[in-house]
Protein backbone atom coordinates (compact mmCIF):
# COMPACT_ATOMS: atom_id res chain seq x y z
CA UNK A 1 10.57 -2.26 3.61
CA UNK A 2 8.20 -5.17 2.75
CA UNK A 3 4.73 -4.59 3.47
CA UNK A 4 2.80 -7.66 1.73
CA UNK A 5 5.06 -10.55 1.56
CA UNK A 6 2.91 -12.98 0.16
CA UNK A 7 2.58 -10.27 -2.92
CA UNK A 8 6.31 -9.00 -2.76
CA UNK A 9 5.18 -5.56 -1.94
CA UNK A 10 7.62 -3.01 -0.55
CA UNK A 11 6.50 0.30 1.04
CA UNK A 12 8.01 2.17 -2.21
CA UNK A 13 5.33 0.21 -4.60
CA UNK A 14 2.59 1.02 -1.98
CA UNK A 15 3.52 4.64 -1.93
CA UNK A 16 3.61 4.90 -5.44
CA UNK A 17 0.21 3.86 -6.34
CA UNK A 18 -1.49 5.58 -4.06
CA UNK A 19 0.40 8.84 -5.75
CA UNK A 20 -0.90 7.46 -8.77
CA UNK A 21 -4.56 7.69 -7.47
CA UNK A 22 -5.42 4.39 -5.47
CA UNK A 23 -7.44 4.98 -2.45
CA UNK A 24 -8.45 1.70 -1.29
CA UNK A 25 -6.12 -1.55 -0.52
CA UNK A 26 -8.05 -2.89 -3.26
CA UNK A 27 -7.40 0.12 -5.68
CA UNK A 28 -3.22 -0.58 -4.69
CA UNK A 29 -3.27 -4.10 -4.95
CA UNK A 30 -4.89 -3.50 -8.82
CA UNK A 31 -2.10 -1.11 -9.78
CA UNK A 32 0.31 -3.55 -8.60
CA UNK A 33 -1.20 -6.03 -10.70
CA UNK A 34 -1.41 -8.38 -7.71
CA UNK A 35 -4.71 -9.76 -5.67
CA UNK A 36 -4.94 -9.73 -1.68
CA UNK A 37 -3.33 -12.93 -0.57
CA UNK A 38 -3.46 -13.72 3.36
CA UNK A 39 -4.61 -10.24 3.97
CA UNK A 40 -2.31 -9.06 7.15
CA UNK A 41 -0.94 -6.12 5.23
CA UNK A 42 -4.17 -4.38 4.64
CA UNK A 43 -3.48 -2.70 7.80
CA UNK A 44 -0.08 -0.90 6.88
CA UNK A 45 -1.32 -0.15 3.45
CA UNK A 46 -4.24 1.68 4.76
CA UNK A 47 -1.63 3.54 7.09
CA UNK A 48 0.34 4.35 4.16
CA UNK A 49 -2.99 5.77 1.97
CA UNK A 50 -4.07 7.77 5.03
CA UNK A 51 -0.63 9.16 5.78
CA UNK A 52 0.00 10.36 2.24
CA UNK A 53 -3.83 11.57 1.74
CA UNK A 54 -2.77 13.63 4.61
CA UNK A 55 0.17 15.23 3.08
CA UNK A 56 2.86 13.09 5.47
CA UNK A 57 5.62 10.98 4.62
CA UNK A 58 4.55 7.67 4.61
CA UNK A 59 6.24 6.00 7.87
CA UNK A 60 7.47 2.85 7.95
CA UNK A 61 5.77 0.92 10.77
């Protein structure tokens, strides 16, 4: 599922660097080699960080 269109981000991407150590939009939008754009998907990304940090699946929302 996309979760930043304007960056082509898909929930897979989003997962992946925070497994790789990103704990902050910021810190996922660097790994992705991207830059916030209109800024309506820092919501689900910092669902996404605080689901994994807690050891859950990452749910699509």
């Amino acid at each position: 599922m996309y979760i930043c269109l304007c960056n082509g981000l898909t929930d897979r991407v989003v997962g992946q660097a925070v497994e790789g150590g990103a704990a902050r939009p910021g810190e996922v939008y660097a790994a992705c080699q991207c830059k916030a754009q209109c800024g309506s998907c820092v919501r689900l990304i910092l669902g996404i960080i605080k689901d994994l940090a807690s050891g859950q699946p990452a749910v699509q929302r």
